[in-house]
C-alpha atoms as a PDB file:
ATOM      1  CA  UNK A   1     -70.283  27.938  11.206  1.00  0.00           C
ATOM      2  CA  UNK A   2     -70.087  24.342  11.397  1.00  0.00           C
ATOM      3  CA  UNK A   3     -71.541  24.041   8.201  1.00  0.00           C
ATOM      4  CA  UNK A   4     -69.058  26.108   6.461  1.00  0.00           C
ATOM      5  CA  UNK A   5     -66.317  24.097   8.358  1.00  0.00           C
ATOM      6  CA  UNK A   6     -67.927  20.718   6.919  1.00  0.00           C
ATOM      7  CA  UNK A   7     -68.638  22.277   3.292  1.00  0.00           C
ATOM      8  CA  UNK A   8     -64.762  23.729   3.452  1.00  0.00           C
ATOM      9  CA  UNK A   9     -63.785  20.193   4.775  1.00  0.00           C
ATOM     10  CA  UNK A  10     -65.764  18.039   2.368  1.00  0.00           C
ATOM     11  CA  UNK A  11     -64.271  20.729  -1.103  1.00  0.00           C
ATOM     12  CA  UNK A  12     -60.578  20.289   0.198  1.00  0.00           C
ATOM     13  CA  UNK A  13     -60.666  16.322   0.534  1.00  0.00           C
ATOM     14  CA  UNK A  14     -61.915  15.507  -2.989  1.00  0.00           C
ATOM     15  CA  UNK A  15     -59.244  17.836  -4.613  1.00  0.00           C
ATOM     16  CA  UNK A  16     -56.216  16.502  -2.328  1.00  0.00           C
ATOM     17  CA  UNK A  17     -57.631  13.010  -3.546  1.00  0.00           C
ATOM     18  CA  UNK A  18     -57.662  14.014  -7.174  1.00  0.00           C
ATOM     19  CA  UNK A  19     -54.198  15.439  -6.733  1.00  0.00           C
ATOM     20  CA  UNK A  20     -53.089  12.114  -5.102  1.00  0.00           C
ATOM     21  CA  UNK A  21     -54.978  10.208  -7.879  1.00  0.00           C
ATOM     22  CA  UNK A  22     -53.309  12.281 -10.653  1.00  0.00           C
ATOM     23  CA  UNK A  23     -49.728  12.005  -8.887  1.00  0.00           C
ATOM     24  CA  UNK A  24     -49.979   7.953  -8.537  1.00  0.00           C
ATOM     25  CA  UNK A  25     -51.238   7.610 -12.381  1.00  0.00           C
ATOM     26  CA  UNK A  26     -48.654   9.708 -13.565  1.00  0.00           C
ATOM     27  CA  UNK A  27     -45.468   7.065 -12.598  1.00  0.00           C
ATOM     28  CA  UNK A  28     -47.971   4.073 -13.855  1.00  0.00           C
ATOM     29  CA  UNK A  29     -48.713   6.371 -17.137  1.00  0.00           C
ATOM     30  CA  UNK A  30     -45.020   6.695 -17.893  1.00  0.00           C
ATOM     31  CA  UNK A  31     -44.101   3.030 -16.872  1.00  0.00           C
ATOM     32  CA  UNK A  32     -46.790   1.298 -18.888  1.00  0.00           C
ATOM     33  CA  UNK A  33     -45.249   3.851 -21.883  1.00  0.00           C
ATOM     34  CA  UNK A  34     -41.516   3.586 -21.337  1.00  0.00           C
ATOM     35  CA  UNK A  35     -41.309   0.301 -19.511  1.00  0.00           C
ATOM     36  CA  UNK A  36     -42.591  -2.547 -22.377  1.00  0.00           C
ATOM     37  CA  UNK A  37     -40.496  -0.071 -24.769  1.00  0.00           C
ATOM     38  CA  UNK A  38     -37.162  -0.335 -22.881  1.00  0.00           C
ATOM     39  CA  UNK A  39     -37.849  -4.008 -22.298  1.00  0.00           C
ATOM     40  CA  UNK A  40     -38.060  -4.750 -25.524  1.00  0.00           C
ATOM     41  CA  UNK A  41     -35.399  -2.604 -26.635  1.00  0.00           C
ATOM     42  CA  UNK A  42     -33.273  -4.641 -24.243  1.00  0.00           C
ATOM     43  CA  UNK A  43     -34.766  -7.975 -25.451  1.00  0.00           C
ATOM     44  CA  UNK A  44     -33.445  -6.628 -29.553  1.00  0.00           C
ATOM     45  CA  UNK A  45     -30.240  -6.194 -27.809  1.00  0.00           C
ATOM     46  CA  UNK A  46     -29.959  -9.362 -26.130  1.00  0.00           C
ATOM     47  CA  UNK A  47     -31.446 -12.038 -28.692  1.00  0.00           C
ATOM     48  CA  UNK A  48     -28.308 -12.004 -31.403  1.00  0.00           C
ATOM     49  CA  UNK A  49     -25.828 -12.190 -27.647  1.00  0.00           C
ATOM     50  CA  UNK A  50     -28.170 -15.261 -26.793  1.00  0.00           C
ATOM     51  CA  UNK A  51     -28.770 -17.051 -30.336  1.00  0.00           C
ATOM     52  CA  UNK A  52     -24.815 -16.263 -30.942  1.00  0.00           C
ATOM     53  CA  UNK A  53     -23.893 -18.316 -27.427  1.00  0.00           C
ATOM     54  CA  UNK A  54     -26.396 -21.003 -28.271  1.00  0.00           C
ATOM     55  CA  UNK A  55     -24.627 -21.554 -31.545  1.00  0.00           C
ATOM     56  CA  UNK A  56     -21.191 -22.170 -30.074  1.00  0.00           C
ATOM     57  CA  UNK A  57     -22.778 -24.401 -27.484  1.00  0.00           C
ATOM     58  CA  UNK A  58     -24.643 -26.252 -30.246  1.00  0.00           C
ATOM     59  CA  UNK A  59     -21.254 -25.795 -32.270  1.00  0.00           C
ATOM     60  CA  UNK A  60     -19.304 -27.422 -29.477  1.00  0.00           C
ATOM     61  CA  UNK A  61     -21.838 -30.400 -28.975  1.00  0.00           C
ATOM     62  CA  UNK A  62     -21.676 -30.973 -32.902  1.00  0.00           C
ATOM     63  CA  UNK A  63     -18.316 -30.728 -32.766  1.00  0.00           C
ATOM     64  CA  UNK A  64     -17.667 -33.398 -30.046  1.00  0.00           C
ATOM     65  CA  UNK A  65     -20.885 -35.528 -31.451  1.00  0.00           C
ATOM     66  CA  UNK A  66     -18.617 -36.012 -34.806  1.00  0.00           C
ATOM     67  CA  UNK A  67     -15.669 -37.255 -33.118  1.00  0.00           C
ATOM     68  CA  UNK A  68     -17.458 -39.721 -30.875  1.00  0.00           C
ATOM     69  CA  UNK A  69     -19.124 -41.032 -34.096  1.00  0.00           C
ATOM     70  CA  UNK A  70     -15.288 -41.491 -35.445  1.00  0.00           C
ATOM     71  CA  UNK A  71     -14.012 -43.082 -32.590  1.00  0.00           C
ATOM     72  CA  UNK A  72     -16.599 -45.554 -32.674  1.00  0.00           C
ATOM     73  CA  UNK A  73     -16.651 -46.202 -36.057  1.00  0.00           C
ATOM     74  CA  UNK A  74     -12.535 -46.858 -35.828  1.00  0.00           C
ATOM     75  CA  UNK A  75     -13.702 -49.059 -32.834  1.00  0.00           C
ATOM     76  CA  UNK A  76     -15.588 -50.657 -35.190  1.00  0.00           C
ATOM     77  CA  UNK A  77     -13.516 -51.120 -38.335  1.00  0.00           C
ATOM     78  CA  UNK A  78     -10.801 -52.503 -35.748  1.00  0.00           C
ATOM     79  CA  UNK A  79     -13.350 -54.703 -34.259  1.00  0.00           C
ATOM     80  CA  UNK A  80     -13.701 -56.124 -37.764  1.00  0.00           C
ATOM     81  CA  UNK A  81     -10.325 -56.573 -38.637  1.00  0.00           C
ATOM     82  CA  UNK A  82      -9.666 -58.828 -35.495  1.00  0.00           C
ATOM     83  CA  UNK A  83     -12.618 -61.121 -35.996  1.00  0.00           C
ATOM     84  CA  UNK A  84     -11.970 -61.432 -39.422  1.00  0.00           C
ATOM     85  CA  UNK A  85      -8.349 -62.340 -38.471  1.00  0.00           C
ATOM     86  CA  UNK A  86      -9.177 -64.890 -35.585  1.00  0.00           C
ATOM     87  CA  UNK A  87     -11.836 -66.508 -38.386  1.00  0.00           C
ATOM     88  CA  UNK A  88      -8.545 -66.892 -40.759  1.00  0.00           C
ATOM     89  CA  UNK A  89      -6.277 -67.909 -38.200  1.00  0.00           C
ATOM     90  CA  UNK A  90      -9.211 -70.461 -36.705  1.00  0.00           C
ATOM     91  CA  UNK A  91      -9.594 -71.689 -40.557  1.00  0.00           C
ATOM     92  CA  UNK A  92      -5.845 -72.111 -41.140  1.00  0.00           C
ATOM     93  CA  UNK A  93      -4.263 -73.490 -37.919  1.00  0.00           C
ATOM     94  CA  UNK A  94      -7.856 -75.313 -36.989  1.00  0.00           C
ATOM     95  CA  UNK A  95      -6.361 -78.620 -37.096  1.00  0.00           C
ATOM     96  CA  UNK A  96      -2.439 -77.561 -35.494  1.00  0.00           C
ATOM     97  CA  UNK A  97      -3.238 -80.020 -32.708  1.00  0.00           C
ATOM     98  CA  UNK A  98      -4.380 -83.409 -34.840  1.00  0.00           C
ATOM     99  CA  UNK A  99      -1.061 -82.084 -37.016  1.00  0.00           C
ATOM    100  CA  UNK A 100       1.210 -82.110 -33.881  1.00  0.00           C
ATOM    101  CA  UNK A 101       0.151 -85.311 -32.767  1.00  0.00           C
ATOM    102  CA  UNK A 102       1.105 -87.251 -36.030  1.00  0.00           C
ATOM    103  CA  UNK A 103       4.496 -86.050 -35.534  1.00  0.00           C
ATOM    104  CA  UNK A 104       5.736 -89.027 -33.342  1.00  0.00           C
ATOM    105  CA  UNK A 105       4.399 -91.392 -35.960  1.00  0.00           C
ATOM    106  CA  UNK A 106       6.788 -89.585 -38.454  1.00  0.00           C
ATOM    107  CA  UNK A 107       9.385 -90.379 -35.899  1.00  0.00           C
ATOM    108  CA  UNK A 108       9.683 -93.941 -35.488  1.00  0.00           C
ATOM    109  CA  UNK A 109       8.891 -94.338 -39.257  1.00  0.00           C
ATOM    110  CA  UNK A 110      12.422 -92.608 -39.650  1.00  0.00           C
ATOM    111  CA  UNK A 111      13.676 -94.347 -36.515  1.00  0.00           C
ATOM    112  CA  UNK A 112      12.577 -97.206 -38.447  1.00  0.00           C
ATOM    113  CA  UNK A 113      14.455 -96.698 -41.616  1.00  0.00           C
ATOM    114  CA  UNK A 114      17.331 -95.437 -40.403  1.00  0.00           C
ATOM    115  CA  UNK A 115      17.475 -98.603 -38.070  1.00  0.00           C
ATOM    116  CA  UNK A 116      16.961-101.073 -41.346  1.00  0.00           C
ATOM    117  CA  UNK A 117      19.545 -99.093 -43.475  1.00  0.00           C
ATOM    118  CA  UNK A 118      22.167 -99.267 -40.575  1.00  0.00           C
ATOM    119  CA  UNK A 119      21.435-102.974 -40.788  1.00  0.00           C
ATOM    120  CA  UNK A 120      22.066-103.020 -44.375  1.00  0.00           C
ATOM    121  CA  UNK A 121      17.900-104.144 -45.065  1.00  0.00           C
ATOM    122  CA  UNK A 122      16.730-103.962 -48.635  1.00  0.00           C
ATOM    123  CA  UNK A 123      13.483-105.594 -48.325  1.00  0.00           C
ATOM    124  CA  UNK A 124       9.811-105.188 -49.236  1.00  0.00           C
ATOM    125  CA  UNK A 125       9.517-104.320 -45.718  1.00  0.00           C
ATOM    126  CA  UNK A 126      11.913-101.330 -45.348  1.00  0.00           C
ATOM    127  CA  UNK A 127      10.601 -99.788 -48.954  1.00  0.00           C
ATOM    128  CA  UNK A 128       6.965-100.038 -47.790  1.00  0.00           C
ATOM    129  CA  UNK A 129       7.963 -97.768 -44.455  1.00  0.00           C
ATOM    130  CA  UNK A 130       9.552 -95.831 -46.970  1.00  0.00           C
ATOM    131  CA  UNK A 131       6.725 -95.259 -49.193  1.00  0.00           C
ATOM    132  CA  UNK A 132       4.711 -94.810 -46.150  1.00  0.00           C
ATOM    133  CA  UNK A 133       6.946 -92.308 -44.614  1.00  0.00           C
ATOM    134  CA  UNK A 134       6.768 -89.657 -47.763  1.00  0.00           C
ATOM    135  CA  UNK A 135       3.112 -90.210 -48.355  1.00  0.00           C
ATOM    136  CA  UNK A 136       2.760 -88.894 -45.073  1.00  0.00           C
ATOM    137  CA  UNK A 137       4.906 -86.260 -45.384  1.00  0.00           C
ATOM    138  CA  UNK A 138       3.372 -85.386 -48.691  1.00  0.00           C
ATOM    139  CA  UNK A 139      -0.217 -85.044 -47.080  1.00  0.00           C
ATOM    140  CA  UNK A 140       1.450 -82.979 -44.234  1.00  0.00           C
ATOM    141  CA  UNK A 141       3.422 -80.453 -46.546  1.00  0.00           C
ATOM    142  CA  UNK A 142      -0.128 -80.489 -48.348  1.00  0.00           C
ATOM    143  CA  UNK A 143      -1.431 -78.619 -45.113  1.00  0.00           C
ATOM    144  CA  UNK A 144       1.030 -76.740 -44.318  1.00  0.00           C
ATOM    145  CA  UNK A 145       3.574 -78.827 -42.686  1.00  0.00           C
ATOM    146  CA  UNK A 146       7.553 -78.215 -43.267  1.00  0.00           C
ATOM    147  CA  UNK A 147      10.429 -79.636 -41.781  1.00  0.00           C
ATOM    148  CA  UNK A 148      12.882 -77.079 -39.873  1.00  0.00           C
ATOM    149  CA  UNK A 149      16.349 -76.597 -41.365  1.00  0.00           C
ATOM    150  CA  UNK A 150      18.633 -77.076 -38.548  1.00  0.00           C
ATOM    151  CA  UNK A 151      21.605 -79.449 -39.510  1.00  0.00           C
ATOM    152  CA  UNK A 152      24.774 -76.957 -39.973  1.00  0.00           C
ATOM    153  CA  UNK A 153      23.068 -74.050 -39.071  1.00  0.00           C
ATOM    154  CA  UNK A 154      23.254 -71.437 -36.336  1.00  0.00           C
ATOM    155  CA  UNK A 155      21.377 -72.044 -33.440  1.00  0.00           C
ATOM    156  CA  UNK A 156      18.073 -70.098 -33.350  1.00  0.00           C
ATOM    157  CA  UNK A 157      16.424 -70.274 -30.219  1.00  0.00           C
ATOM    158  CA  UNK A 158      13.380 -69.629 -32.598  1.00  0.00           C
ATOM    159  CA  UNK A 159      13.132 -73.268 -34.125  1.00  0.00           C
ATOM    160  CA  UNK A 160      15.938 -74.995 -32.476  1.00  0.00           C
ATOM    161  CA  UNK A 161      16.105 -76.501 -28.671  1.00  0.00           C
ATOM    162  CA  UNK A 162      19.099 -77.411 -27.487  1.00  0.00           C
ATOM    163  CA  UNK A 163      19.554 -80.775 -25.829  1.00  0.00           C
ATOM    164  CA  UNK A 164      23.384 -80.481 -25.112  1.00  0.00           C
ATOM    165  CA  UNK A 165      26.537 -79.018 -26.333  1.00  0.00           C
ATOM    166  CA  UNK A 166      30.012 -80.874 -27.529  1.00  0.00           C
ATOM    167  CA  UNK A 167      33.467 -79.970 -28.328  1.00  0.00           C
ATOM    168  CA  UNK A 168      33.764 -79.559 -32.243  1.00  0.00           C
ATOM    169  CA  UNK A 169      36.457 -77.872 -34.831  1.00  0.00           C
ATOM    170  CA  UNK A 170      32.813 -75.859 -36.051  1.00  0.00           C
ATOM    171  CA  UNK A 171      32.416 -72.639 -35.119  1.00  0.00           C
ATOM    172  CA  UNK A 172      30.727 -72.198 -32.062  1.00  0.00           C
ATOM    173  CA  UNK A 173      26.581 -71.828 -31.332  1.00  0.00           C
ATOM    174  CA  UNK A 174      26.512 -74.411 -34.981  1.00  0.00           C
ATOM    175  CA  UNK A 175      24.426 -77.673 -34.866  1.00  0.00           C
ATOM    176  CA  UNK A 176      25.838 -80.649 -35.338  1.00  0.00           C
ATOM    177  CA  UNK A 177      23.474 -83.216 -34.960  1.00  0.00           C
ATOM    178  CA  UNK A 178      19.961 -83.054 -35.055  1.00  0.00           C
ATOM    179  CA  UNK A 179      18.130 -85.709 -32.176  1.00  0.00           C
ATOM    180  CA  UNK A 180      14.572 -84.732 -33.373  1.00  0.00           C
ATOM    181  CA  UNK A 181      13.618 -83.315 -36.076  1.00  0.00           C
ATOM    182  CA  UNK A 182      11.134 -80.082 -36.225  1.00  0.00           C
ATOM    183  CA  UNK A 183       8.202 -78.701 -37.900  1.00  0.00           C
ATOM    184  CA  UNK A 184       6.934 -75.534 -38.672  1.00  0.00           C
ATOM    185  CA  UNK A 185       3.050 -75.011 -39.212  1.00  0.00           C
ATOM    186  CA  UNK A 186       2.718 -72.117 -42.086  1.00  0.00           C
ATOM    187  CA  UNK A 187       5.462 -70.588 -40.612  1.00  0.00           C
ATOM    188  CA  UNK A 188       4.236 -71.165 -37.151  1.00  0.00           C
ATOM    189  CA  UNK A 189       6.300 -73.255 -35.039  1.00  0.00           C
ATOM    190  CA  UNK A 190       4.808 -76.439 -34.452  1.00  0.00           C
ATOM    191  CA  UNK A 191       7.466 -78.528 -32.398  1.00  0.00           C
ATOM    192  CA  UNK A 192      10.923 -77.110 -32.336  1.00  0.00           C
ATOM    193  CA  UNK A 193      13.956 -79.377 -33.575  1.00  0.00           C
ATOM    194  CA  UNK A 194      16.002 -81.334 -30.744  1.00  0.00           C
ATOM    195  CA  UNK A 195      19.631 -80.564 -31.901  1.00  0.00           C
ATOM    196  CA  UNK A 196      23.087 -80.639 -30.428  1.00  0.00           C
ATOM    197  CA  UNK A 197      25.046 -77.635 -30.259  1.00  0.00           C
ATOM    198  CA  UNK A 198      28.666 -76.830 -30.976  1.00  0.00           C
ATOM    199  CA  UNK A 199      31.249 -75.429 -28.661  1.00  0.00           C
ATOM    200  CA  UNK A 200      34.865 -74.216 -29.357  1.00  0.00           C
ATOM    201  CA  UNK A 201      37.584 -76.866 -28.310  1.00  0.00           C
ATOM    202  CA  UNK A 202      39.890 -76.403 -25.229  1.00  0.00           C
ATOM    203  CA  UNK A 203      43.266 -74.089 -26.158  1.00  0.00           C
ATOM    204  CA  UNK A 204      45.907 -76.461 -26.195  1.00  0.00           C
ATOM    205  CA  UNK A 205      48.786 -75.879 -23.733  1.00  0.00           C
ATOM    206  CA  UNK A 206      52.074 -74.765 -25.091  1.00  0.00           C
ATOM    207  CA  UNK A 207      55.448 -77.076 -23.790  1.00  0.00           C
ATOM    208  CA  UNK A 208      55.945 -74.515 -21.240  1.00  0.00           C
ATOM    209  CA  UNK A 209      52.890 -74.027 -19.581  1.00  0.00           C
END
């Protein structure tokens, strides 16, 4: 009897392990078959969602890429225009300073003359200064250097300082005398002209008041 119960035993275990067998093959069967399937189904679906979004992105950088490249190269082309502008201005107004400082030379040669004429000279002497006096101003105007109109003009705060004021029948803010005379350095100021400035005379009082 034993023997049957270990023969019945020993035919019932093999098929319950064939049945478990053919129950855990059957999920793997149909997972192996549907699962690469549906994955790449899903991958089809996904790649023109991914390679559209990597576009834009790649759109965007482009995008921002090109206007870096413009801002620089305005950067650039303003870069150039200043440097080429401080060259000029270094090449036109390079020697302002030696200019300015032959301006008190140009002074007392006028002081000069205008002392000899008041003292009614004729000489060699007070010709030479004069002669000496335009040369100069000839090799001045040569580089630039012009006088500033400022006798019977309006005052300009521009070109004109004003030493004092005085009572004259002018109209006001006019000069009337110019104490030093100014220079402009291709249209640059270079010293500004001493002058003295007009003011409207005092109302006379009437009998009454």
């Amino acid at each position: 009897m034993s023997k049957d119960r270990h023969k019945d035993h020993k035919n019932t275990f093999p098929a319950v392990k064939a049945e478990e067998v053919v129950h855990e093959k059957a999920p793997r069967d149909k997972e192996k078959e549907e699962g690469p399937a549906s994955k790449e189904k899903e991958k089809r679906e996904q790649t023109p969602l991914k390679v559209h979004a990597e576009l834009e992105g790649k759109g965007k950088d482009a995008i921002e890429e090109h206007d870096k490249l413009l801002r620089l190269g305005a950067e650039f082309e303003n870069y150039k225009k200043r440097a080429q502008k401080e060259k000029s201005d270094l090449m036109k107004f390079g020697n302002e300073s030696l200019l300015k400082a032959l301006l008190p030379i140009l002074d007392n040669l006028e002081r000069a003359i205008d002392h000899g004429e008041k003292m009614n000279e004729t000489g060699p002497l007070l010709q030479g200064v004069q002669i000496t006096l335009r040369q100069l101003l000839n090799i001045l105007e040569r580089f630039g250097v012009k006088p500033v109109t400022a006798l019977g003009e309006a005052f300009d705060p521009e070109k004109h300082e004003a030493v004092s004021q005085a009572e004259s029948d002018q109209e006001p803010n006019r000069v009337i005398s110019e104490l030093e005379k100014g220079y402009l350095f291709h249209e640059r100021l270079l010293r500004p002209a001493k002058v003295l400035v007009s003011k409207a005379l005092p109302e006379k009082k009437t009998e009454t008041e």
